[in-house]
Structure formats: C-alpha cells, structure tokens
Protein backbone atom coordinates (compact mmCIF):
# COMPACT_ATOMS: atom_id res chain seq x y z
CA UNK A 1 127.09 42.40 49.43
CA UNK A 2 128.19 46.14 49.08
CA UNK A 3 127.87 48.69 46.97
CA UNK A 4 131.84 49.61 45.73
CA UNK A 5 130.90 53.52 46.18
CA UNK A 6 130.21 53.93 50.65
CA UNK A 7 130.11 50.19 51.00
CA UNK A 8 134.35 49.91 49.93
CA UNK A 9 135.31 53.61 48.68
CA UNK A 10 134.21 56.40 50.63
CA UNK A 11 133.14 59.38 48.14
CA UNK A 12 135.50 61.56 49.28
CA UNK A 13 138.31 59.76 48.07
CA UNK A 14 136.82 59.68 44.69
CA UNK A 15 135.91 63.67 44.87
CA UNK A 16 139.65 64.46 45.87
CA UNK A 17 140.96 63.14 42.92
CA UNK A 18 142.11 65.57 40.50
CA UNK A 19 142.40 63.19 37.18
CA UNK A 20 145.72 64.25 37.21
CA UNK A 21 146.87 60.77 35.86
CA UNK A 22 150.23 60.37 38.23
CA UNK A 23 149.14 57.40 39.55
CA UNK A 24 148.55 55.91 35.70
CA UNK A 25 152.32 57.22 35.30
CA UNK A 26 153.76 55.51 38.67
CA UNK A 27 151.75 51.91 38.02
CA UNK A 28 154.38 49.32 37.12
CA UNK A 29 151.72 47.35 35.41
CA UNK A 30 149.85 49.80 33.59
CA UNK A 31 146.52 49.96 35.81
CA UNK A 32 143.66 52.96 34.66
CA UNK A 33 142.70 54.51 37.45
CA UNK A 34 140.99 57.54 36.33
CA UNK A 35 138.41 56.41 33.87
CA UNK A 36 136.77 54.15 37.08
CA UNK A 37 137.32 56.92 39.81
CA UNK A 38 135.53 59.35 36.81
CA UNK A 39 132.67 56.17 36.16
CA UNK A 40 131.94 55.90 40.26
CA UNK A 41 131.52 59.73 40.15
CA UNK A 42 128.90 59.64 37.16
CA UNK A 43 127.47 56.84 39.42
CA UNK A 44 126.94 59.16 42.17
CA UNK A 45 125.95 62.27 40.44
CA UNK A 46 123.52 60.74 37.83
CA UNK A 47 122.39 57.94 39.51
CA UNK A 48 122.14 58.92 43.22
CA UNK A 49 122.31 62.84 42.61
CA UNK A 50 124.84 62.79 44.75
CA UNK A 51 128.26 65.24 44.53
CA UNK A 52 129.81 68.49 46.30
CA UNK A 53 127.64 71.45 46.21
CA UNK A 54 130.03 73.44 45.15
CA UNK A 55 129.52 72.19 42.23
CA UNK A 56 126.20 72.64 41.74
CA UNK A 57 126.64 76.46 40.54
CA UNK A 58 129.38 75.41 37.78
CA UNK A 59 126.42 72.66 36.43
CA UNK A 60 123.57 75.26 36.53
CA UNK A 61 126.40 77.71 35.00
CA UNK A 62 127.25 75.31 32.16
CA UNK A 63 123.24 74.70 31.55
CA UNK A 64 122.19 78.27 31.26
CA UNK A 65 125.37 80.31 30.21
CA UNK A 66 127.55 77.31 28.69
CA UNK A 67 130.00 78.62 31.34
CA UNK A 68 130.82 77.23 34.85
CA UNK A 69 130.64 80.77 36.49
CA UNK A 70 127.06 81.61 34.65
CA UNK A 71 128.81 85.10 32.67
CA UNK A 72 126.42 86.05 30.39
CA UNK A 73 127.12 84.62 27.00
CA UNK A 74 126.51 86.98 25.12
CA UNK A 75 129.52 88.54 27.28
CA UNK A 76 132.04 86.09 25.58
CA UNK A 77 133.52 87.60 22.96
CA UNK A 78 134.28 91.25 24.68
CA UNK A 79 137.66 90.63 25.40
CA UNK A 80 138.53 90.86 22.05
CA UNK A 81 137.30 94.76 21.84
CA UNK A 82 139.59 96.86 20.07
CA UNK A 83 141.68 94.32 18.77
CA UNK A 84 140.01 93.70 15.09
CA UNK A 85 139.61 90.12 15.52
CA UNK A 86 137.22 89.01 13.35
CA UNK A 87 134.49 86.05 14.12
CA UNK A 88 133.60 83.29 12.21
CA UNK A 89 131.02 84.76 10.83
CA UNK A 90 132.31 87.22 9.13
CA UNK A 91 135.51 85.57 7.83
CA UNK A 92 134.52 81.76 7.56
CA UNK A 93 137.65 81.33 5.21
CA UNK A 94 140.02 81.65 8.24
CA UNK A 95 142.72 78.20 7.78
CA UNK A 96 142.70 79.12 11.58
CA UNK A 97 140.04 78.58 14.02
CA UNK A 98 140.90 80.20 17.70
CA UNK A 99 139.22 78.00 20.08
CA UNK A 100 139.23 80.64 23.26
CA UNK A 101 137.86 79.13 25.81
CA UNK A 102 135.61 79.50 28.96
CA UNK A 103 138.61 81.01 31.32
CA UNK A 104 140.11 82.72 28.94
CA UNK A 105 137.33 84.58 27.87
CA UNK A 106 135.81 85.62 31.12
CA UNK A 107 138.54 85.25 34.04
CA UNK A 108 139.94 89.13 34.32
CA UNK A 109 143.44 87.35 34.41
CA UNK A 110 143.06 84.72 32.06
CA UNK A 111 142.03 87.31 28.61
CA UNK A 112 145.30 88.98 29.48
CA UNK A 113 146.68 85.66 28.00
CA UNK A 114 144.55 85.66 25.49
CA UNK A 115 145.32 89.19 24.16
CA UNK A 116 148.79 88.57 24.03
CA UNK A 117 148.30 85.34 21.99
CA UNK A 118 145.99 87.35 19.40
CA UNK A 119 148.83 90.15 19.50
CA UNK A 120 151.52 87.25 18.80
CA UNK A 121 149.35 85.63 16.06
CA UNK A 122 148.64 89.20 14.44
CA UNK A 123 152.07 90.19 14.21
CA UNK A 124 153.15 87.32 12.78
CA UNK A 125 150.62 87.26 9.97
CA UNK A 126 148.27 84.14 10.52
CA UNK A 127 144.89 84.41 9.61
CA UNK A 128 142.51 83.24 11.96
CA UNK A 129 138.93 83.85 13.24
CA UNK A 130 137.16 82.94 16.48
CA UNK A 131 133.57 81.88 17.06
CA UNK A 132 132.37 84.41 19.82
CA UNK A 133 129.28 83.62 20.99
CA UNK A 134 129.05 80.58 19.07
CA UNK A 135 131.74 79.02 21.18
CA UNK A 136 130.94 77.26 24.77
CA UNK A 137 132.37 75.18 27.45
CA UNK A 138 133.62 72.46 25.92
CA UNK A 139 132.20 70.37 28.96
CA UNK A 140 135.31 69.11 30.40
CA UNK A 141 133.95 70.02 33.64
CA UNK A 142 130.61 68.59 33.69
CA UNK A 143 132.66 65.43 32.53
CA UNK A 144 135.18 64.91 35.29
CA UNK A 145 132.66 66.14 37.70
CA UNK A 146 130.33 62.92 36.77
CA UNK A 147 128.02 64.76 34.76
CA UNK A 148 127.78 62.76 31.47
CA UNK A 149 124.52 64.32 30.30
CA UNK A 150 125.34 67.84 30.35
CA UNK A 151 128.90 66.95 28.83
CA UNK A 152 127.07 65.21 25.64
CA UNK A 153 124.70 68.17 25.65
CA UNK A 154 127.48 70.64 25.63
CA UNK A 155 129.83 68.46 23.18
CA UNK A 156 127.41 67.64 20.53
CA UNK A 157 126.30 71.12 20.25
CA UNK A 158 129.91 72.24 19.83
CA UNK A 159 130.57 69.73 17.24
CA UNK A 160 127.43 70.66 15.63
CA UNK A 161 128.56 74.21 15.37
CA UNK A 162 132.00 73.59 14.27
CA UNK A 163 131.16 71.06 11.33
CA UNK A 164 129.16 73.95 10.26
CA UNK A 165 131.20 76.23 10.01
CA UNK A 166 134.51 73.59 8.43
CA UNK A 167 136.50 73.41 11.58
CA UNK A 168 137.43 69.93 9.79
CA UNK A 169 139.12 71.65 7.52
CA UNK A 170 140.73 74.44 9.35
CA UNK A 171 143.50 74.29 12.47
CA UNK A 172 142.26 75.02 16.04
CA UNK A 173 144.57 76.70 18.49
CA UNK A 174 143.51 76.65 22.18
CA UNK A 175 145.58 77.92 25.14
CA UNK A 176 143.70 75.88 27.46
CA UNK A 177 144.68 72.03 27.66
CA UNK A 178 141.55 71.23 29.00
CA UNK A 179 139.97 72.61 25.83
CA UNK A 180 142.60 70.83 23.67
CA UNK A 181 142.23 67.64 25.20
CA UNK A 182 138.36 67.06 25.14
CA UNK A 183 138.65 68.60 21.15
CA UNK A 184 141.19 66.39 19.65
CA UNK A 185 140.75 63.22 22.36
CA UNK A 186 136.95 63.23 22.98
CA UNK A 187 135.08 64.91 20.27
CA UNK A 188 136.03 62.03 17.63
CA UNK A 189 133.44 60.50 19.62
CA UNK A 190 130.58 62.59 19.09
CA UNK A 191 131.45 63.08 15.00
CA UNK A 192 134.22 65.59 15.45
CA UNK A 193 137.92 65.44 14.61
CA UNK A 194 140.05 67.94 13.81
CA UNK A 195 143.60 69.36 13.87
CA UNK A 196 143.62 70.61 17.31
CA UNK A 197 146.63 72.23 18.51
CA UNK A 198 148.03 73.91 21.31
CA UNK A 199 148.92 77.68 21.78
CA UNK A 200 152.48 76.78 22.94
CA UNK A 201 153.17 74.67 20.25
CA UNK A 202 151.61 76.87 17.38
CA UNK A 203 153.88 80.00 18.80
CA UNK A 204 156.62 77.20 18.94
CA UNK A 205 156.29 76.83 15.33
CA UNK A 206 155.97 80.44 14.65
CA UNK A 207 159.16 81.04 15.93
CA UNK A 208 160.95 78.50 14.47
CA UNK A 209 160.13 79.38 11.09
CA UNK A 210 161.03 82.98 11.89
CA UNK A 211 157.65 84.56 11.52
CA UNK A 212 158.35 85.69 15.25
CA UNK A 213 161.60 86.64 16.39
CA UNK A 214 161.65 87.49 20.14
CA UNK A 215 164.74 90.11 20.06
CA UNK A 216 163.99 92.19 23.41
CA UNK A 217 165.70 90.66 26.67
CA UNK A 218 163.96 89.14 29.30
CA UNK A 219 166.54 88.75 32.01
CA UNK A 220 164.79 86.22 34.53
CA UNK A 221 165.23 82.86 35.78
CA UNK A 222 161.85 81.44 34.52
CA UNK A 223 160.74 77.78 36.54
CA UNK A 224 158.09 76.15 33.57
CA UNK A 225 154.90 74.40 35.29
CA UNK A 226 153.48 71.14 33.20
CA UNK A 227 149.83 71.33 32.87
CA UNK A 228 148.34 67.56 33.49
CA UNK A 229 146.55 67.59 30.32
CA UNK A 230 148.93 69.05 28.37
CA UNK A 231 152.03 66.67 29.29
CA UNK A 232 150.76 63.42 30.79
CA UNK A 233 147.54 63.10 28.81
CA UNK A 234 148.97 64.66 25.12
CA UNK A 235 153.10 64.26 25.73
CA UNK A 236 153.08 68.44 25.32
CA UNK A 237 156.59 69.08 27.06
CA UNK A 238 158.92 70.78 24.95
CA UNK A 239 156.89 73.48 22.56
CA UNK A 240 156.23 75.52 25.85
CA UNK A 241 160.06 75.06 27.09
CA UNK A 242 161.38 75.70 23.22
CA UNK A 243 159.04 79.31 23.51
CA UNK A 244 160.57 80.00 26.51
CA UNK A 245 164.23 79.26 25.64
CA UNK A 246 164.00 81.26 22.15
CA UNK A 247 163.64 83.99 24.52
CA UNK A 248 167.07 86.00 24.84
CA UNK A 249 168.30 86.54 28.73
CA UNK A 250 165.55 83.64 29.98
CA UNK A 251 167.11 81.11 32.32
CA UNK A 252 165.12 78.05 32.37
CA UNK A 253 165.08 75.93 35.78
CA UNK A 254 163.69 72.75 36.37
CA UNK A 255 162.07 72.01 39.93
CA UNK A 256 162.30 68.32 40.88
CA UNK A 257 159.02 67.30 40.22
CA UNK A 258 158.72 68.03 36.32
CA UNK A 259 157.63 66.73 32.50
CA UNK A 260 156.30 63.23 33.19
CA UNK A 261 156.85 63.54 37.08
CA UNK A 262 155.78 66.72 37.46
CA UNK A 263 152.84 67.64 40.38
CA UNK A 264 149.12 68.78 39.40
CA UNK A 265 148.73 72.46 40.03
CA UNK A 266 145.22 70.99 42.29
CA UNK A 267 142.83 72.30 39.40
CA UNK A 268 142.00 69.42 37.32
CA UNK A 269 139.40 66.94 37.47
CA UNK A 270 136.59 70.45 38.20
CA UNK A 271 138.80 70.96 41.09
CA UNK A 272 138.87 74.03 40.06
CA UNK A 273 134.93 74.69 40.82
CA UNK A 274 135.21 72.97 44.58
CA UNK A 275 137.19 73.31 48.10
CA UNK A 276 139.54 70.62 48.94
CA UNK A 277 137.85 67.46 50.63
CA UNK A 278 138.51 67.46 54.53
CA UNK A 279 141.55 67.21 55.81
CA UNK A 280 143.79 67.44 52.54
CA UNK A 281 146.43 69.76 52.25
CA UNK A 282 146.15 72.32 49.35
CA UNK A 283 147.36 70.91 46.22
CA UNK A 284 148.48 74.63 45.12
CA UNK A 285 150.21 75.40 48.15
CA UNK A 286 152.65 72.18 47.73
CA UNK A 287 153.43 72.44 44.13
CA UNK A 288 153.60 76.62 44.39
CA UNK A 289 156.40 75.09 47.32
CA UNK A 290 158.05 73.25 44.84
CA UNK A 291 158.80 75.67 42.04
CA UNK A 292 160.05 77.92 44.38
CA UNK A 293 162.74 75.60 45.34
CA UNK A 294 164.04 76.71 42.63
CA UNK A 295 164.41 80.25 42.94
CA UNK A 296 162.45 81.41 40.36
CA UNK A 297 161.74 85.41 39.24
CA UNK A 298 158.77 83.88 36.84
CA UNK A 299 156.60 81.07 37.37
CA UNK A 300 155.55 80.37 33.60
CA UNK A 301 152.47 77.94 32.80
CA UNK A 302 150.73 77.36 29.62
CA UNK A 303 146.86 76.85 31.41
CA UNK A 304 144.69 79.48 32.66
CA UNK A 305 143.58 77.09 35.86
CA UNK A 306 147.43 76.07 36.50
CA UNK A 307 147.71 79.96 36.38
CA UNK A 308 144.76 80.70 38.78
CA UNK A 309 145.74 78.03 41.14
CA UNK A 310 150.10 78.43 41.36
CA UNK A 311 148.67 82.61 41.76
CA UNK A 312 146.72 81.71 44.49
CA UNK A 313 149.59 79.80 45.99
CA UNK A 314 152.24 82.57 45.12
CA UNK A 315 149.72 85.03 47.10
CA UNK A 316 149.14 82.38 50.26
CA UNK A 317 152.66 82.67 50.61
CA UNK A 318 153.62 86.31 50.54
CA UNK A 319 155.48 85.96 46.93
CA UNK A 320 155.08 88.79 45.08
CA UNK A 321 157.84 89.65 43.92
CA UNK A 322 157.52 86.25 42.17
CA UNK A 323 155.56 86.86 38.78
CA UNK A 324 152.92 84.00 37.26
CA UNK A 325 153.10 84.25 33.67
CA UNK A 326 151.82 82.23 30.59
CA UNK A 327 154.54 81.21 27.85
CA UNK A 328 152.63 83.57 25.45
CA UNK A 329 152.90 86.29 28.12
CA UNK A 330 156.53 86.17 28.39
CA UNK A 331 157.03 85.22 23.93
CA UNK A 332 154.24 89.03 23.80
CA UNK A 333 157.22 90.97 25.88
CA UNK A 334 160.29 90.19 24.00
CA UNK A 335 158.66 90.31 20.61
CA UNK A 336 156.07 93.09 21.05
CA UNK A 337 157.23 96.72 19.64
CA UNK A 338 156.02 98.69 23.36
C-alpha cells in the first residue's frame, strides 16, 4: 500500500501546476483535475507541513499583513492619494463597492492600473467607494497553495466586513480575476454573495451606454492575453476585447493560442509567490513567445499577475519596444483629456 502523494505522484508535479484549468478544457470526458491536484496540496501543507519555501513568506505575509509580500496594511489605501476617492467609511451609500486588491494596491506597476480605472470610473460619473484598510487578500493564494486554514481565516473575515458594510446590496468591481473569482465563486460558501463584476466588463458597459467615449487614437496593433480565471473559470472573453475594439486606430490580433485555448501567463495557482519546479521551462517565457508571433506594439491583459509575469517575459527577451498594458490602461489614453 502507498500513499497517492510520493508513493504514485511525486510533489513536484502537483507544485508545478498552475490551476490553470487547460487540462479540464482538453478532457474529452469531462475529468476535474484541479480540485484533487489543489486537495493533495492541502494534504501536504496541512497535514505533513510540507510545500516550497518560497512560499512560506507569502503565508506569514497573508497572516500578519493580509498581504502575500507583508506591506504594511495600514499602507493599502495610499495609492489612492490625491485622487478624492472616498472609503467606505465615509460614503457607505456608494451602489459601487471597488474591490482593489492585494497587487493592485501595493505592486508599483499594478496601482498604475488602478489609477486609471478610478480616473475612468470618475469621469464617467459612477459613484463608488473602496474599503482601504478594511480590505485584505482575499486568500486565493493561501488556497491554491494548500493552505485551507488561513484561506477560511482570511475569507470569513472579508465576508464579515463586507456584510457590514451592505456589499449585498451594492456592485463590486475588481480588476483582478483572482479577486473576482474567489468573491462571486467561493465566498457563497462562507455567507457571502454578491454582484461581483469585473473591471473589463464594467468599463465595457460604460462605454456602451456612452458614459465613456474613447475619441483620441491609439494607432497600435494590440495582441489581448486571457487571464485563466477570467476566461476558463468565469467565460470573461469579450468585455476586455469589446474595450479594446471601441478604441479608434486599435488593431486587435489574435495569437494562436487564445479565449478557451489560450496559454496561462505561469502565475496562477500562487505561482506567482514561487520559482518554477526543476527542470520546467518558464511558463512566461513561452506564452510572452506566443503573443509575439503576432507582431504586436501592445501586449494588453486585464490581471495584474498576467501583467507582472508577460513583463517579465517581454524584458527576458529584449522587447521593449513592445508595451504591457491593461485594457483600462489603453480605454484611460483615448478617453482621458491629457
């Protein structure tokens, strides 16, 4: 008799895996994969304490600062400074609840996303609040990483904190899928549901009902990267690709790997906290490969880790004169009055 995890599986294999769901999509005879590989890994980290180190800074992160780099949380809010954005707190009437984010609120990179999304929503008139340091981690990474105790900890405090202030009641917009998909898919669970939706398909709507109107050219031939949580686990493909074509002089390209079929940037599954398992080839470095095929002037993604990881690849291969840019990024340019 043998254990399934070392005795038939070896760990790594289950550590490699980046939850990205393509093998769920491929399976002619609908097999689940990724709730077992995620299972054996909370077998290994809760049971044997076993798991990359690597991680072990994003879990003591999440535990202390309720964010896998350990910012200090009373830090999470400051990227809003000089932009009037009100909290919660101060305007709990807000129909619209911005859900920022762990990335987005401390990743240098990342707020420049956000900024432009509060500029978008601001201009075209929607009221809307965000929680500041009431908000954490949702604990998407302490999930996929096998750590179901620190997830529940982290979840049931945020549902906690949005029932009190009526986030039933109210529409969330998140730009990060990883945010959206543990809020509307996994929160239900722990006594929250609520109207969760995207960035790219709130500024989707915007523009169709003409409360934006992107009028300034952006002449570029813009290849659109599908986050894994946005399109195979919540069927998110065409708000971001509708932003992007509202957009006069934007040519969108496809690469060959795309929607349903399209590659994982190599972030998900709290990849993004960890190296590579030995011997694998870098995730980033083969999609970033792919999109280029395509001869792109913008890479445009609608996640902050898809954009850390396709900028990293961009970089590893000399590309810089080939911009990363979020949908909201590239909507802020040809809309914005600069």
């Amino acid at each position: 008799r043998k254990d399934l995890v070392d005795g038939v599986i070896d760990p790594d294999v289950l550590w490699a895996c980046t939850t990205c769901r393509a093998c769920e999509q491929e399976c002619p005879v609908f097999i689940t994969y990724v709730d077992k590989i995620v299972d054996m890994r909370r077998y290994l980290a809760m049971e044997r304490g076993e798991f990359p180190t690597q991680l072990q800074a994003a879990f003591k992160g999440l535990e202390t600062n309720a964010n896998p780099w350990s910012f200090p949380a009373e830090d999470r809010g400051k990227w809003a400074d000089g932009l009037e954005v009100k909290t919660i707190a101060e305007h709990p009437d807000a129909p619209v609840l911005l859900w920022v984010g762990c990335a987005p609120s401390f990743d240098e990179r990342a707020k420049k996303v956000t900024q432009a999304t509060v500029k978008l929503l601001q201009k075209a008139g929607v009221d809307f609040a965000i929680l500041g340091t009431q908000e954490q981690c949702t604990g998407d990474p302490a999930r996929r990483a096998g750590n179901e105790y620190l997830f529940q900890i982290l979840a049931r405090a945020n549902v906690e904190t949005l029932n009190g202030c009526g986030a039933e009641k109210k529409t969330i917009v998140t730009s990060c899928p990883h945010c959206f998909n543990t809020l509307l898919n996994e929160y239900p669970d722990f006594g929250g549901k609520y109207n969760v939706v995207h960035h790219s398909t709130f500024l989707a709507d915007l523009v169709n009902t003409g409360k934006l109107r992107p009028t300034k050219r952006v002449d570029a031939r813009v290849a659109y990267h599908d986050s894994c949580y946005l399109g195979r686990y919540n069927e998110v493909y065409d708000a971001p690709r509708d932003v992007l074509r509202s957009i006069p002089g934007v040519t969108l390209v496809e690469p060959t790997a795309t929607r349903d079929r399209g590659m994982c940037c190599g972030a998900g599954g709290a990849q993004m906290f960890k190296e590579e398992e030995h011997g694998t080839e870098r995730v980033n470095a083969v999609r970033t490969a792919q999109l280029l095929e395509t001869k792109p002037d913008t890479i445009s993604s609608a996640c902050p880790f898809c954009m850390r990881m396709l900028t990293d690849g961009l970089a590893e291969k000399h590309r810089t004169e080939v911009h990363q840019l979020d949908v909201a990024e590239i909507l802020w340019s040809s809309v914005s009055e600069l």
